[in-house]
N, C-alpha and C. Protein backbone atom coordinates (compact mmCIF):
# COMPACT_ATOMS: atom_id res chain seq x y z
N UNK A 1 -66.96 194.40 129.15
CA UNK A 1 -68.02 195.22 129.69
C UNK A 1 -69.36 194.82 129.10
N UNK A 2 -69.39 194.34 127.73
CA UNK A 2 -70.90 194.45 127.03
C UNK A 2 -71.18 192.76 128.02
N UNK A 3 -70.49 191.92 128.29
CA UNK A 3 -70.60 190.54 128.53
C UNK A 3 -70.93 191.10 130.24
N UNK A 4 -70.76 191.47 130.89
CA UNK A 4 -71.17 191.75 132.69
C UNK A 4 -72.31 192.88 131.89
N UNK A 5 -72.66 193.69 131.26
CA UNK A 5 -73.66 194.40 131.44
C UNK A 5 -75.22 193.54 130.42
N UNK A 6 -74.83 192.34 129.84
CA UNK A 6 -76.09 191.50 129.33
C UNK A 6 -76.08 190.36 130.62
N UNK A 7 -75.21 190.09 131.70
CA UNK A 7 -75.22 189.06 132.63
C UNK A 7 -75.89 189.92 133.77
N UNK A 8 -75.77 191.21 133.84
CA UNK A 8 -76.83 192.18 135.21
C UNK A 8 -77.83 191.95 134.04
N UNK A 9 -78.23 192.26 133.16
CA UNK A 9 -79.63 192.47 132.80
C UNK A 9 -80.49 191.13 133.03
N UNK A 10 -79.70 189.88 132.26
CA UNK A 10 -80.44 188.41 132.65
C UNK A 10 -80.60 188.59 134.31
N UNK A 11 -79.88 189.02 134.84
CA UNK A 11 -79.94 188.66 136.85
C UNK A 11 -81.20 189.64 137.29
N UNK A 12 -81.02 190.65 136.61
CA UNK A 12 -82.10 191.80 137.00
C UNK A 12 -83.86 191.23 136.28
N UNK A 13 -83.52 190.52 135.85
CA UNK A 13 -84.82 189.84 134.85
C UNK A 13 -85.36 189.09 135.60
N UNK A 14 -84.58 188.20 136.51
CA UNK A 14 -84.75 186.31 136.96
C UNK A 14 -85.25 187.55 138.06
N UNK A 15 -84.26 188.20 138.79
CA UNK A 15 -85.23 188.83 140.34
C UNK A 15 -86.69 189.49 140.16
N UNK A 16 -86.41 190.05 138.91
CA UNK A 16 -87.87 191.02 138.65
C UNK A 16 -89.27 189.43 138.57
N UNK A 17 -88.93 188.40 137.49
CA UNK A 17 -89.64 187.64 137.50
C UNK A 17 -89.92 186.84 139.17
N UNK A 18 -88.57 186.49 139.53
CA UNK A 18 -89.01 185.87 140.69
C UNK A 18 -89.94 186.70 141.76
N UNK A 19 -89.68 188.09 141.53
CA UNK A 19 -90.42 188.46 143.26
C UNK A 19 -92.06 188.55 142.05
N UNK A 20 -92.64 188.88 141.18
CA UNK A 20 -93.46 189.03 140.80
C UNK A 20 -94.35 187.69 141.04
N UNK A 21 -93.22 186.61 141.04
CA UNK A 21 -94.27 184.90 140.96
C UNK A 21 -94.04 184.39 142.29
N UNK A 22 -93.19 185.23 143.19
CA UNK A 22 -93.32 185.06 144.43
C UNK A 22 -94.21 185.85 145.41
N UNK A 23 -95.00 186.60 144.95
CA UNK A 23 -96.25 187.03 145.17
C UNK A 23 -97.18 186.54 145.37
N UNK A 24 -97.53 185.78 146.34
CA UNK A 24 -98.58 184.78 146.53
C UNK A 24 -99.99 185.18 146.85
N UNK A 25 -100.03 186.50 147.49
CA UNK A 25 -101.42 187.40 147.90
C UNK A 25 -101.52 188.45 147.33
N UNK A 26 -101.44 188.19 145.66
CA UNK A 26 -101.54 189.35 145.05
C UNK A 26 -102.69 189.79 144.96
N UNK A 27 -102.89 191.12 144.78
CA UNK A 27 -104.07 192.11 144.64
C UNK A 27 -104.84 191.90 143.80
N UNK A 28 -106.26 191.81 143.57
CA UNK A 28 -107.04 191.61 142.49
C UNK A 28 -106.76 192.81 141.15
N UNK A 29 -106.34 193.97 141.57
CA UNK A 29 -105.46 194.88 140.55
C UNK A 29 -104.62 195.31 140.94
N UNK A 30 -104.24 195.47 139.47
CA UNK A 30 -102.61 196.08 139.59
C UNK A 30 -102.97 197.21 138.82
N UNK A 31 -102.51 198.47 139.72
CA UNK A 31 -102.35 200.06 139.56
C UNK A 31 -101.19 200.07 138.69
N UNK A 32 -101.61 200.65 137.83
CA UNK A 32 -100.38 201.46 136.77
C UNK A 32 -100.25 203.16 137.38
N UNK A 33 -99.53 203.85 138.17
CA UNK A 33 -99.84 205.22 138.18
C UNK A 33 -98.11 206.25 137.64
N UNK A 34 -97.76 205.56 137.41
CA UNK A 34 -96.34 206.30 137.14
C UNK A 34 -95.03 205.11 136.71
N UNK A 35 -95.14 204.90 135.29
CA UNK A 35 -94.33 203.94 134.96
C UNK A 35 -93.68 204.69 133.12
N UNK A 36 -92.51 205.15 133.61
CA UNK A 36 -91.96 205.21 131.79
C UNK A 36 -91.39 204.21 131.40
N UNK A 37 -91.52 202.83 131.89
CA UNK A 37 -91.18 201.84 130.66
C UNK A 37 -89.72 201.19 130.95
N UNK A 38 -89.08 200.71 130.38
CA UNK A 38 -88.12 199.64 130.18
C UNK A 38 -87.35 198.31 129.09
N UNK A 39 -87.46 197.47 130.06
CA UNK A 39 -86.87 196.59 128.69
C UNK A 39 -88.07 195.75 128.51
N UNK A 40 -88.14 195.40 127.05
CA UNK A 40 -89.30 195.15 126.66
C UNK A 40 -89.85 193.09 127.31
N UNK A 41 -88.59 192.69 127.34
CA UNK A 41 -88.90 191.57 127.99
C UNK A 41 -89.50 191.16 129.51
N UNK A 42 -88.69 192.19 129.94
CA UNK A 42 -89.63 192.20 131.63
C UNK A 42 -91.05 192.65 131.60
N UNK A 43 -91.60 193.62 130.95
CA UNK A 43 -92.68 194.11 130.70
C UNK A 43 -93.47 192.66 130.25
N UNK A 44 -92.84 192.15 129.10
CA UNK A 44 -94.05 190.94 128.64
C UNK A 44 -94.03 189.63 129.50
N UNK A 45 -93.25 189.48 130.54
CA UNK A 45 -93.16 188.63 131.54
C UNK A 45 -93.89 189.28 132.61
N UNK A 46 -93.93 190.35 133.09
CA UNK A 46 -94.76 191.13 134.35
C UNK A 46 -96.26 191.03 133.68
N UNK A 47 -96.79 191.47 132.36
CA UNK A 47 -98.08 191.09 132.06
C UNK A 47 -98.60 189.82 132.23
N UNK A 48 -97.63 189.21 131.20
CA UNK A 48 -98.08 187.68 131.28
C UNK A 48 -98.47 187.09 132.55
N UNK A 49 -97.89 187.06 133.47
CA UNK A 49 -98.31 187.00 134.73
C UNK A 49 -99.50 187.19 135.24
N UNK A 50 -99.96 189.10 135.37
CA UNK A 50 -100.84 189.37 135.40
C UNK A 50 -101.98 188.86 134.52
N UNK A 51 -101.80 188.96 133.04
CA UNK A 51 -102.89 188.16 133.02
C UNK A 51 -103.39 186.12 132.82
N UNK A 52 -102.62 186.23 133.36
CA UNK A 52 -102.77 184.47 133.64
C UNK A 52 -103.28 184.22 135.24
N UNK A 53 -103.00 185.36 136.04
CA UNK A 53 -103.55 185.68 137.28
C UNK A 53 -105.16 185.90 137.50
N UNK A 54 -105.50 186.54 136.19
CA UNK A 54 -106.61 187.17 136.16
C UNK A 54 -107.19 188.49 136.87
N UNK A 55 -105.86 189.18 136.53
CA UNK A 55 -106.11 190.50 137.67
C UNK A 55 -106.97 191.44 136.63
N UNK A 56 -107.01 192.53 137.17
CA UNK A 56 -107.75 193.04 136.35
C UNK A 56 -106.55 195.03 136.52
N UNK A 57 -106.30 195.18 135.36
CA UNK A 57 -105.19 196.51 135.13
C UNK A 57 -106.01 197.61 135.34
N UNK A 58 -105.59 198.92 136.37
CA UNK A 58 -105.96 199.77 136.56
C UNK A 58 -104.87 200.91 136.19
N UNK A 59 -104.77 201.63 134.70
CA UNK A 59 -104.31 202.64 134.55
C UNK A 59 -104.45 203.94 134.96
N UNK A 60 -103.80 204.51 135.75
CA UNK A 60 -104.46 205.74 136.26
C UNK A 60 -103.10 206.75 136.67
N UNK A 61 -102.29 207.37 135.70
CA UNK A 61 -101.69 208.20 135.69
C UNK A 61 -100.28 207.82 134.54
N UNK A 62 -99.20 207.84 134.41
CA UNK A 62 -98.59 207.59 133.37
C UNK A 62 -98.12 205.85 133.28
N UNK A 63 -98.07 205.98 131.58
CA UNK A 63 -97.32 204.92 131.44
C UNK A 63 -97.18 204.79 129.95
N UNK A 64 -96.05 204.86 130.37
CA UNK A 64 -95.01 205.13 129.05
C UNK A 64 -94.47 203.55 128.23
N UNK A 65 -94.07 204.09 127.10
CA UNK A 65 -92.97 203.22 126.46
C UNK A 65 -93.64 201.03 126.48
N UNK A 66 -92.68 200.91 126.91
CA UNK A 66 -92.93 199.54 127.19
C UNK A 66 -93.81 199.09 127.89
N UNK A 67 -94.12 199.81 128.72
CA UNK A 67 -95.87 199.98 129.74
C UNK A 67 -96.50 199.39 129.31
N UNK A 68 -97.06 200.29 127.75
CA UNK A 68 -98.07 200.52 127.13
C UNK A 68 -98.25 199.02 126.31
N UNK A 69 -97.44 198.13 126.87
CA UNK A 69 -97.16 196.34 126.12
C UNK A 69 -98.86 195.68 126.77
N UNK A 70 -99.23 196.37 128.30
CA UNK A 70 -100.20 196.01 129.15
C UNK A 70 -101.83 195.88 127.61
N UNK A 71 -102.03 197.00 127.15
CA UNK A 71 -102.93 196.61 126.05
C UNK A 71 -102.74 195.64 125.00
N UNK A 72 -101.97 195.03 124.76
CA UNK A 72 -101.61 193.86 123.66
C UNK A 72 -101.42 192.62 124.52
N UNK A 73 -101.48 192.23 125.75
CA UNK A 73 -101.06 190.87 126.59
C UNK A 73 -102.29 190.86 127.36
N UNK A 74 -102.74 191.41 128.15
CA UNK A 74 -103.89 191.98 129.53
C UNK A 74 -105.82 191.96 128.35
N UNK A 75 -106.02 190.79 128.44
CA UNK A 75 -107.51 191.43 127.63
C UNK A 75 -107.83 192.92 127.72
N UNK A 76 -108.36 193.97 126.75
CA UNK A 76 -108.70 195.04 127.21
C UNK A 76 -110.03 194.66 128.09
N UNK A 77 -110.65 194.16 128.18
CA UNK A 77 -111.72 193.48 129.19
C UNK A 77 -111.39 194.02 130.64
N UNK A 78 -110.33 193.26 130.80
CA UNK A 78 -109.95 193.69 132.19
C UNK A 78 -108.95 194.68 132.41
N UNK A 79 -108.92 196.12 131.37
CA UNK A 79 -108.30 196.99 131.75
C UNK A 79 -109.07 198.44 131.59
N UNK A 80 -108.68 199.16 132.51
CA UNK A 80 -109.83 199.98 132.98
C UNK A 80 -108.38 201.01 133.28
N UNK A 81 -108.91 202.40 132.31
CA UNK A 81 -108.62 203.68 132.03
C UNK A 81 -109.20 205.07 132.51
N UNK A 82 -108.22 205.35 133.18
CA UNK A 82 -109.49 206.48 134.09
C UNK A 82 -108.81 207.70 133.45
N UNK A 83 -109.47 208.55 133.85
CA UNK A 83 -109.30 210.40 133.40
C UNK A 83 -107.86 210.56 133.60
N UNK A 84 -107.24 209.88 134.35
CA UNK A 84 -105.58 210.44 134.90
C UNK A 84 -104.59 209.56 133.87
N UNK A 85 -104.96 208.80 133.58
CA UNK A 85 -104.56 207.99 132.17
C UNK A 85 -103.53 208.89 130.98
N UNK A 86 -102.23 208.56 131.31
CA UNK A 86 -101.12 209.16 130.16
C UNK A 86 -100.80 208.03 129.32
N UNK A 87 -100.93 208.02 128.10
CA UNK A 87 -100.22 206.54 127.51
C UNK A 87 -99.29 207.52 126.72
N UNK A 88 -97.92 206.70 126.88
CA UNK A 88 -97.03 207.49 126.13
C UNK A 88 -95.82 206.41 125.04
N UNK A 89 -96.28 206.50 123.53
CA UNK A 89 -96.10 205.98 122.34
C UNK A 89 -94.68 206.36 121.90
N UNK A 90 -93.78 205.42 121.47
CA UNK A 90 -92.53 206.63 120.74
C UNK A 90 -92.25 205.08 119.65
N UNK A 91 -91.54 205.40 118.67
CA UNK A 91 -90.98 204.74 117.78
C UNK A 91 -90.05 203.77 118.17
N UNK A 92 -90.10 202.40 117.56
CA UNK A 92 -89.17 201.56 118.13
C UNK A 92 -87.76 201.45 117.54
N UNK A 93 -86.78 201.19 118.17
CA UNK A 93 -85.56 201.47 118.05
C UNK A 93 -84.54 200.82 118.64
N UNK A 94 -83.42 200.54 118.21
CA UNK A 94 -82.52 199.06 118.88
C UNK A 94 -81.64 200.25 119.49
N UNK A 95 -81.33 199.66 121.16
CA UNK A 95 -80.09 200.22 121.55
C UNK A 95 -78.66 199.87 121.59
């Protein structure tokens, strides 16, 4: 079981990366409005992206946990925090 449930996570990774770089008319921003987070590697592959794209991050309602990776990868330059803005912090911890 632990060996098929780290072989869905690599498969769930390669699709998340692929449709993100198979995005060819992406948006000049990317809306954050409701995200609690995940595994921490897809998060720093979905930024990286974004900012090698040169998009520019629009936070504007939650984002939790691993989200919150977008301020340490994304210049704060090009990230822009509005009034609806939840950042939500918790202690790190192995599962």
């Amino acid at each position: 079981m632990a060996c098929g449930g780290m072989a869905m996570r690599h498969l769930s990774f390669a699709l998340l990366l692929l449709a993100v770089l198979w995005n060819f008319g992406a948006e000049a921003d990317y809306r954050i409005t409701r995200d609690p987070g995940g595994l921490l590697d897809q998060y720093k592959a979905k930024y990286t992206v974004v900012r090698d794209r040169g998009e520019r991050v629009i936070i504007d309602g939650m984002c939790s946990s691993a989200c919150t990776l977008v301020l340490g990868i994304v210049p704060l330059s090009r990230v822009c925090v509005t009034p609806r803005a939840r950042l939500g912090f918790h202690m790190a911890y192995y599962d």
